[in-house]
Protein backbone atom coordinates (compact mmCIF):
# COMPACT_ATOMS: atom_id res chain seq x y z
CA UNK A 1 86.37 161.76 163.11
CA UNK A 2 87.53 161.45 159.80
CA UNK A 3 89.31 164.76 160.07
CA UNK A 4 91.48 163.18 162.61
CA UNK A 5 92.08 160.20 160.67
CA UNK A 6 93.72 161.97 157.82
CA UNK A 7 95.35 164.51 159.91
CA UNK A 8 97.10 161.27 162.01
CA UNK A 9 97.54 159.81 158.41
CA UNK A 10 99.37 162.54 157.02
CA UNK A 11 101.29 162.95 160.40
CA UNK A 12 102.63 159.15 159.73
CA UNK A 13 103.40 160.13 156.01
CA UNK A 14 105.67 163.25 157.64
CA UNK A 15 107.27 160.75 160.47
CA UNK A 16 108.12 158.20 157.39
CA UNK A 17 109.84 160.75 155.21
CA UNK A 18 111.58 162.19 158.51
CA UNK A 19 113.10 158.58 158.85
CA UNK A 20 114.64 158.45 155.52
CA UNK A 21 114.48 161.91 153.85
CA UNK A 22 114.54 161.06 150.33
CA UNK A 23 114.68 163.56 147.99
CA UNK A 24 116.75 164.40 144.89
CA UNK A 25 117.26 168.21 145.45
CA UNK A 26 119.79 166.58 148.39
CA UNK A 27 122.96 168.03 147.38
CA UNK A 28 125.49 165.76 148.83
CA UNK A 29 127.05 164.83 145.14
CA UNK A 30 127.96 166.87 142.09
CA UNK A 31 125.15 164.40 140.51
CA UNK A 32 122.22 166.11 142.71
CA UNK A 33 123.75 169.78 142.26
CA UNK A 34 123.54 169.54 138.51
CA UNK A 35 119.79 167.51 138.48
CA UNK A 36 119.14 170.67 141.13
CA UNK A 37 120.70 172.97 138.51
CA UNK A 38 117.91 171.99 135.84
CA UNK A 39 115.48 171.91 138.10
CA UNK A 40 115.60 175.60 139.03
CA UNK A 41 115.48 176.13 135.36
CA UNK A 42 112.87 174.75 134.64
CA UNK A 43 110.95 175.64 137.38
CA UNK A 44 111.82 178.92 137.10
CA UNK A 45 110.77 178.98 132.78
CA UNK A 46 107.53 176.98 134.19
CA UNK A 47 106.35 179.80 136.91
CA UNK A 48 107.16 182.66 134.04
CA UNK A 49 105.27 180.48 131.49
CA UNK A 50 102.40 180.13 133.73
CA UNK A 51 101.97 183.68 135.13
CA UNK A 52 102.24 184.97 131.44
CA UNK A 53 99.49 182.28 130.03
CA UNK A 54 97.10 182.80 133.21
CA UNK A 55 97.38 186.48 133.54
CA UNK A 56 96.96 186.95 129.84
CA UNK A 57 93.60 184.59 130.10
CA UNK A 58 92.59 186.43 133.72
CA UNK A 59 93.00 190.08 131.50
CA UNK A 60 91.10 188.76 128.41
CA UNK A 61 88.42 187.18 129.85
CA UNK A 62 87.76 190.16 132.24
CA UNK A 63 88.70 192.73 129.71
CA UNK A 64 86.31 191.42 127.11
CA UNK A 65 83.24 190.02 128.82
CA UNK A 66 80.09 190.93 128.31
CA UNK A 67 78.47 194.59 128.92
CA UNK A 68 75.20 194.87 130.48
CA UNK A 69 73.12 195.49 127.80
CA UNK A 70 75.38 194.21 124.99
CA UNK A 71 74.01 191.93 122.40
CA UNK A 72 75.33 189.62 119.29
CA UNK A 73 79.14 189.11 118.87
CA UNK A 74 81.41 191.73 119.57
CA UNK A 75 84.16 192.68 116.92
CA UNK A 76 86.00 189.74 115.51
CA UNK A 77 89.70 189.82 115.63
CA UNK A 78 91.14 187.98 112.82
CA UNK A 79 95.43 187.26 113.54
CA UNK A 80 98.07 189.23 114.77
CA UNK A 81 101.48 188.80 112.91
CA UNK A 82 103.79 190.23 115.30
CA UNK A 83 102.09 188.69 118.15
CA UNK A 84 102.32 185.56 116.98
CA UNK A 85 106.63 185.53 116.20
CA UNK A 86 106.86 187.03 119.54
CA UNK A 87 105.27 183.23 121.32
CA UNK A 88 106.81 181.48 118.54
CA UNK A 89 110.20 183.02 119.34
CA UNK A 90 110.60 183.00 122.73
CA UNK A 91 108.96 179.52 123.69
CA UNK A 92 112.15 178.57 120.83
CA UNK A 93 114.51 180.46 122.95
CA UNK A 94 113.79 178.75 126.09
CA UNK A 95 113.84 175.04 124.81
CA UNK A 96 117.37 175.94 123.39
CA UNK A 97 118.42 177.28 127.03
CA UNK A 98 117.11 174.20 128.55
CA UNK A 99 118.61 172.20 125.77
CA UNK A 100 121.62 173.86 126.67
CA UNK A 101 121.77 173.66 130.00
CA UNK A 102 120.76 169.83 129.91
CA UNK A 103 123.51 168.84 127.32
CA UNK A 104 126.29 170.60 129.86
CA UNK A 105 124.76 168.78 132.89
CA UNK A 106 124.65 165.39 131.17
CA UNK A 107 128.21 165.58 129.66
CA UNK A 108 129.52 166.74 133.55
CA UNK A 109 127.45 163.75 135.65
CA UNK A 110 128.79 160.94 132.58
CA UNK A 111 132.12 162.65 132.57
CA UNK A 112 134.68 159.36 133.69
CA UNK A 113 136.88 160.24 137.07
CA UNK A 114 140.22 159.43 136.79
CA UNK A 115 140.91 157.15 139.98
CA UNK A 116 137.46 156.71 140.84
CA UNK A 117 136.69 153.13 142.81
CA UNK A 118 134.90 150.39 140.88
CA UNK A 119 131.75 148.11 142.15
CA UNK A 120 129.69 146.06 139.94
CA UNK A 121 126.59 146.22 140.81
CA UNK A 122 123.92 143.44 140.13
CA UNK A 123 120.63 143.20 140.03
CA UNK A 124 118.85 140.12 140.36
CA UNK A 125 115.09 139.37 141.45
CA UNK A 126 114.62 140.86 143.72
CA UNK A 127 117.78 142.12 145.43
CA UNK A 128 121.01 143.56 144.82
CA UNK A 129 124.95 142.08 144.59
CA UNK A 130 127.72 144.67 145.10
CA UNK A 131 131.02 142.96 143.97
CA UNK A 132 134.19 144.85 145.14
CA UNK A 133 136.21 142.91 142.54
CA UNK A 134 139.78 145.26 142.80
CA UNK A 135 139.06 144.77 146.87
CA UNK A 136 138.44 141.18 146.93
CA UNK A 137 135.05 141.29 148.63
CA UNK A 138 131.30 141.20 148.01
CA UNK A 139 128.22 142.16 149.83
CA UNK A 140 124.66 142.21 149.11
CA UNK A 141 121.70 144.56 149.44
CA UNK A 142 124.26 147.28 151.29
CA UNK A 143 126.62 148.96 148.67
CA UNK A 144 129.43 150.18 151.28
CA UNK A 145 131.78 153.37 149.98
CA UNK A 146 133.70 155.85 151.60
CA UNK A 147 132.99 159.31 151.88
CA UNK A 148 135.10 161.88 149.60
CA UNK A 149 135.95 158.83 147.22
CA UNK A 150 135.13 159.13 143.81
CA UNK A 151 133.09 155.74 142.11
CA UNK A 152 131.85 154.48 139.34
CA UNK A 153 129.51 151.92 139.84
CA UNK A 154 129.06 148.72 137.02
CA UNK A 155 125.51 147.84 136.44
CA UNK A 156 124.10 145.11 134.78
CA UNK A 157 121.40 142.40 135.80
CA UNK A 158 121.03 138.43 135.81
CA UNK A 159 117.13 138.14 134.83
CA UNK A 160 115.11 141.07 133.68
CA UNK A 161 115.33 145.20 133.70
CA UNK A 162 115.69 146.81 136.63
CA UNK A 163 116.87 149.99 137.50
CA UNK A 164 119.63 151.35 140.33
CA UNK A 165 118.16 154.77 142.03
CA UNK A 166 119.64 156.26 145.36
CA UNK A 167 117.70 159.81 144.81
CA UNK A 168 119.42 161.22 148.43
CA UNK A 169 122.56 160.42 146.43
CA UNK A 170 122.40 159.70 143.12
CA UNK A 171 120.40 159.68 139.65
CA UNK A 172 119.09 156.57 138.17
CA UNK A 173 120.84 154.36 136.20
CA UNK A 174 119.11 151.05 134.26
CA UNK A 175 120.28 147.33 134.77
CA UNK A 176 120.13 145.34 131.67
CA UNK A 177 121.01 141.98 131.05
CA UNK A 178 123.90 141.62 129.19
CA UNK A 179 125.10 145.09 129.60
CA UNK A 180 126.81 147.48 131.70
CA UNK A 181 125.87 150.96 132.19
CA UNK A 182 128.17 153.32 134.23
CA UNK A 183 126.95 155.49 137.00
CA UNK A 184 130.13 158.20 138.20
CA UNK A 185 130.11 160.30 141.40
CA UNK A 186 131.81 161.29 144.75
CA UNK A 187 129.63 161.03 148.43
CA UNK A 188 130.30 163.53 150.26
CA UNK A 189 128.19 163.26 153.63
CA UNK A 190 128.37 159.83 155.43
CA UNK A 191 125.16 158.50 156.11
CA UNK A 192 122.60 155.63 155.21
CA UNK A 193 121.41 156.29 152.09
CA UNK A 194 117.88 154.50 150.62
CA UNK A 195 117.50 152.78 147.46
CA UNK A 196 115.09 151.69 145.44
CA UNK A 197 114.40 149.90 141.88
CA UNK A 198 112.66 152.09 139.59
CA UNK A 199 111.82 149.82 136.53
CA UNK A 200 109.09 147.74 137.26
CA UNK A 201 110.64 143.68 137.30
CA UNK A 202 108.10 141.89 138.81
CA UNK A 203 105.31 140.64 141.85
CA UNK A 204 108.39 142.02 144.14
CA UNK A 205 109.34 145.18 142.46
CA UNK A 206 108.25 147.69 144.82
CA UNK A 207 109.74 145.75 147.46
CA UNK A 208 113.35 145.45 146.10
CA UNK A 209 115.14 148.30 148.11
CA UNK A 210 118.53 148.68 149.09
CA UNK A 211 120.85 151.22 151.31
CA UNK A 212 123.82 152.67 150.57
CA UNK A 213 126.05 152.96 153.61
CA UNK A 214 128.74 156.15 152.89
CA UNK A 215 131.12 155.80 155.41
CA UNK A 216 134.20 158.23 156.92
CA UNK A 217 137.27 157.21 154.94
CA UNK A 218 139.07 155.79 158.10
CA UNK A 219 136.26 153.60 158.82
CA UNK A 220 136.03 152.50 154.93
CA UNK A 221 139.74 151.50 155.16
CA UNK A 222 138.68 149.42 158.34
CA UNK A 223 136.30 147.91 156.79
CA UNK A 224 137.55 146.48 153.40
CA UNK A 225 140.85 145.42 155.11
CA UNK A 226 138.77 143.11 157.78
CA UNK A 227 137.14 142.05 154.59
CA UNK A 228 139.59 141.33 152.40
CA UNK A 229 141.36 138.66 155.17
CA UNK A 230 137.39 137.78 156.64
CA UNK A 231 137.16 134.55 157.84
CA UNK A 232 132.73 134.12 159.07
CA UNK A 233 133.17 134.36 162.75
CA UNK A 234 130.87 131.43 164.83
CA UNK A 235 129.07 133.17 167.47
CA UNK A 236 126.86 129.70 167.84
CA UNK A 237 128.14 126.46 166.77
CA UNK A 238 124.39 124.74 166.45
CA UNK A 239 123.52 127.66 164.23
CA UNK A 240 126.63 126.98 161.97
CA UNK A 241 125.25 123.71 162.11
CA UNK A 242 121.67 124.68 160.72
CA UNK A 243 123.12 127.04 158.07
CA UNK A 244 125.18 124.34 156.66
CA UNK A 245 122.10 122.25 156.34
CA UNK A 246 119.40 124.43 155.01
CA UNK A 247 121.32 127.46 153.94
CA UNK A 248 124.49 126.81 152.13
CA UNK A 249 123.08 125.54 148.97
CA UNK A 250 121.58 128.94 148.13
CA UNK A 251 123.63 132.01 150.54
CA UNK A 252 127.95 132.47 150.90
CA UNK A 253 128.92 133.76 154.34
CA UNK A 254 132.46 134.19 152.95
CA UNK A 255 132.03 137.68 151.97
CA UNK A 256 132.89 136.49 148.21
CA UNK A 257 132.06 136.02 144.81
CA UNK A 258 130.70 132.04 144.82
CA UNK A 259 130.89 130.66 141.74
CA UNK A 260 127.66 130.42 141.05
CA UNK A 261 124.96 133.29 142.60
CA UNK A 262 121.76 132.26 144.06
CA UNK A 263 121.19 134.37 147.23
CA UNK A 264 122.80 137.23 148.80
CA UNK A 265 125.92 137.27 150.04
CA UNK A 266 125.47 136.87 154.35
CA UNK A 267 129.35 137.46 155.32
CA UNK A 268 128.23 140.92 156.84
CA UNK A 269 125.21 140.02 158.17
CA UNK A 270 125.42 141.55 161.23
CA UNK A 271 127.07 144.98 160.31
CA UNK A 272 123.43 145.56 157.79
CA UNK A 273 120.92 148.42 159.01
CA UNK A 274 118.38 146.40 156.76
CA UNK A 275 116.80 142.92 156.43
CA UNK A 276 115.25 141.23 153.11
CA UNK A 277 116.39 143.66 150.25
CA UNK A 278 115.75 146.76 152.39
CA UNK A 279 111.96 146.22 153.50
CA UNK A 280 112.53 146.32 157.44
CA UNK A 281 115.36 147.19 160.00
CA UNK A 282 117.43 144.49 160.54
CA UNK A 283 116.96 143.32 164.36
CA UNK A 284 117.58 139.62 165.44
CA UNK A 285 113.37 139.56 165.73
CA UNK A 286 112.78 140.63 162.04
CA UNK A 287 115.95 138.16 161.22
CA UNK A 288 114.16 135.15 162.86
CA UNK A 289 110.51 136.19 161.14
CA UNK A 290 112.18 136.63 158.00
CA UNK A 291 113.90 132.97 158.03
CA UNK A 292 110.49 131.54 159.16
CA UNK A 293 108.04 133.22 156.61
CA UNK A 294 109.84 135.43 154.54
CA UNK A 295 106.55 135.07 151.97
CA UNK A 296 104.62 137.22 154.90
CA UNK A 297 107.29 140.06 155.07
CA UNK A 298 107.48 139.82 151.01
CA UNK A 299 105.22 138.78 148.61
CA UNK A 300 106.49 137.67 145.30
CA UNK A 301 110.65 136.63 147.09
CA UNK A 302 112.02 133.71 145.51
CA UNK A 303 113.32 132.88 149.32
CA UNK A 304 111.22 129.42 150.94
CA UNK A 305 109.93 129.66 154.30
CA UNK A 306 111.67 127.10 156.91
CA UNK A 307 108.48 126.47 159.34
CA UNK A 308 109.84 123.55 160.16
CA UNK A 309 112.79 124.93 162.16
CA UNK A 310 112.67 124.69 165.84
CA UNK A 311 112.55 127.61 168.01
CA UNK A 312 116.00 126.59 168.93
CA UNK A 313 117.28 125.71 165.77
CA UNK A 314 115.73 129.23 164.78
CA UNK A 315 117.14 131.17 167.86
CA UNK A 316 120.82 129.25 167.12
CA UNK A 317 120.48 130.57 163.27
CA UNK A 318 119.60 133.83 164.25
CA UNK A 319 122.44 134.13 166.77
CA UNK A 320 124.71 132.61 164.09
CA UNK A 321 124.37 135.09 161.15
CA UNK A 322 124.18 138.39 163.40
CA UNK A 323 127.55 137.14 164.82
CA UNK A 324 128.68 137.34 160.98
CA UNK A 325 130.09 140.99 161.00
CA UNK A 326 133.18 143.74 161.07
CA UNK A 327 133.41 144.38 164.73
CA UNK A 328 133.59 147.93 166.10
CA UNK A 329 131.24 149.29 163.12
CA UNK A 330 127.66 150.34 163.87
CA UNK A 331 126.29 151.30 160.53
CA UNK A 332 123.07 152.04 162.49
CA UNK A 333 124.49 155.18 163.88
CA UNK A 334 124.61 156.98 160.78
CA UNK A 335 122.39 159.84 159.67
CA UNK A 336 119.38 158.29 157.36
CA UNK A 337 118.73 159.66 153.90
């Protein structure tokens, strides 16, 4: 019995990772080709290391055990000078290789490029703003690029630490207040790509997630033009109604910078593969559970619940904010990384 429960266990761990195969060997920038550069290195100096210290211990301790009949200490060996320059020298010689090897990677992935597309990037507790300032647009929790593009990403936060990782994608970067750090790189395989924090900010932390939607350039061009001249679409009046009076003061459906920044931008609501900072798909059902209780889906959001909303109220919301969206793109249909 419990057999089976850890073999169906580990089964749902494979199904999980087949969903969104994260991994950092995935080499779909010049970012993951150089951090898969080093890590042949140093996997490669790590084997050789081991095999050398193991079989040396295997040989001694079989080469030197005790005899039958053998008694008191056998003959003491007391330092070996060549011995000992030899794994002096060569441990040396492979830190400087690896030294070497990690300068030329870091100067290559921090290298500027010329051209590239800016997006500041924001992180706030606990989800993320992605400001197209140069495009005129915003969006939040869904950093949307185009594929073959180069970027360089602006990241900073409004509270505390946190830190930007797409591993599928690209390394890590930090987001500290009152600073920008620069992350560079080209995409160069449309898909959805997952995100996560990876400096611990809080009750929320492990539930601050975000995707990264890489787009073909054609539909990247579609996009930021309908965005650039977006005016929120009202698929349900009474749901306009109900986001004007328990919404507005916190969330923008303009698909702009508001003056000030409370919530996440909602002006592409409807386009998003996610819901709440990347915890669950977004479907009109987790949409509607999320507005109710969002405490339930994630412990430690800043968000209030609104039980008090009718189920029609509720179902008019709902039906409002999925209408809010670039038609004729289904993010959803891209390959998940």
């Amino acid at each position: 019995m419990k057999r089976g429960i850890a073999v169906l266990g580990l089964l749902g761990v494979a199904l999980a990772q087949e969903a969104h195969r994260v991994a950092i060997t995935h080499p779909v920038s010049a970012f993951n080709r150089e951090t898969n550069f080093l890590l042949v290195w140093v996997l490669v100096f790590s084997v050789l290391i081991f095999g050398v210290v193991a079989g040396a211990l295997a040989y001694i301790a079989w080469r030197f055990r005790a005899r039958p009949g053998q008694e008191g200490e056998p003959p003491q060996i007391h330092g070996n000078d060549r011995l000992e320059v030899v794994w002096t020298v060569i441990p040396l010689l492979i830190i400087f290789v690896l030294f070497g090897f990690t300068a030329r990677s870091l100067i290559l992935v921090n290298k500027p490029i010329p051209g590239a597309m800016k997006v500041e990037v924001t992180g706030y507790q606990f989800w993320w703003d992605f400001n197209y300032a140069s495009l005129g647009f915003r969006n939040s929790n869904e950093l949307v690029l185009p594929v073959g593009v180069p970027v360089t990403l602006e990241i900073t936060s409004k509270d505390v630490i946190h830190s930007f990782w797409v591993p599928g994608l690209v390394g890590k970067r930090d987001a500290i207040p009152g600073q920008k750090t620069l992350l560079h790189f080209t995409p160069e395989k449309p898909g959805v790509y997952y995100g996560f924090c990876a400096e611990l900010c809080g009750p929320s932390h492990a539930r601050m997630l975000f995707r990264v939607v890489v787009l073909p350039q054609e539909d990247f061009e579609r996009f930021a033009q309908a965005a650039k001249t977006y005016t929120p679409p009202v698929a349900d009046a009474q749901g306009q109604q109900v986001f004007q009076q328990n919404c507005m003061a916190c969330h923008s459906v303009q698909g702009k910078m508001p003056p000030a920044v409370i919530g996440p931008e909602l002006g592409f609501m409807g386009n998003r593969t996610s819901l709440a900072a990347g915890i669950v798909d977004y479907t009109p059902e987790n949409l509607k559970a999320w507005i109710k209780d969002p405490a339930s889906m994630k412990p430690g959001t800043k968000m209030p619940g609104f039980p008090q909303l009718s189920e029609a109220d509720l179902d008019a919301l709902v039906r409002y904010l999925d209408g809010l969206k670039v038609e004729g793109l289904d993010f959803k249909a891209l390959p998940k990384f």
